[in-house]
Protein backbone atom coordinates (compact mmCIF):
# COMPACT_ATOMS: atom_id res chain seq x y z
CA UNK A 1 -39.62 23.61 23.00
CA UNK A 2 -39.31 25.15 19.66
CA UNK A 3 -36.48 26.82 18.11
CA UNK A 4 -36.94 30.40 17.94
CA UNK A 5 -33.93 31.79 16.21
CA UNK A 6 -31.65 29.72 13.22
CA UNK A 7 -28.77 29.52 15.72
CA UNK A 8 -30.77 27.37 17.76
CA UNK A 9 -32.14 25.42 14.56
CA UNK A 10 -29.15 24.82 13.92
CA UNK A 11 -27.68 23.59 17.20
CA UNK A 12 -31.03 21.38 17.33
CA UNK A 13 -30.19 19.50 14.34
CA UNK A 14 -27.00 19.50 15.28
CA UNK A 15 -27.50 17.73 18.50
CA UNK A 16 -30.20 15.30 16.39
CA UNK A 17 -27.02 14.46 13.53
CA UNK A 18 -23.70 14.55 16.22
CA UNK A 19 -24.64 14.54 19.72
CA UNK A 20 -24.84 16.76 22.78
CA UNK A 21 -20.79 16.96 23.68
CA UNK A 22 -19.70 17.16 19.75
CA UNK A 23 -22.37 20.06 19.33
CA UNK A 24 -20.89 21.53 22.49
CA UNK A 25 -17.75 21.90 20.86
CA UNK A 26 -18.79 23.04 17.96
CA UNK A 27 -21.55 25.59 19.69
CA UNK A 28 -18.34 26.95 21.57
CA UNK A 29 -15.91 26.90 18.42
CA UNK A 30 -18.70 28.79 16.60
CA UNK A 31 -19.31 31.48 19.71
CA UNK A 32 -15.57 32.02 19.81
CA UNK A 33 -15.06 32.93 15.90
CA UNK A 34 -17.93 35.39 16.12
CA UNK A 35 -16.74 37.02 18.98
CA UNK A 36 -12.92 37.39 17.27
CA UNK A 37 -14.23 38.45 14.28
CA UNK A 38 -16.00 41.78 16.23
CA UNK A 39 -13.18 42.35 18.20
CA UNK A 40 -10.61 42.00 15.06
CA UNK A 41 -13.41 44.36 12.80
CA UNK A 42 -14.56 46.45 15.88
């Protein structure tokens, strides 16, 4: 399956360089700081 947007380009190479649990961690880390920075900004 290809990547359609760069979030999941991203998390595919991500997997490919770290691994499935690191790039778990770091897909939920990243999730997380978007979603505080729209609630801080509204």
């Amino acid at each position: 399956r290809l990547p359609k947007t760069t979030k999941e380009v991203w998390l595919k190479q991500l997997i490919e360089r770290r691994g499935k649990r690191c790039a778990a961690v770091a897909l939920a880390n990243k999730t997380i700081r978007t979603a505080f920075a729209m609630l801080s900004k509204g």
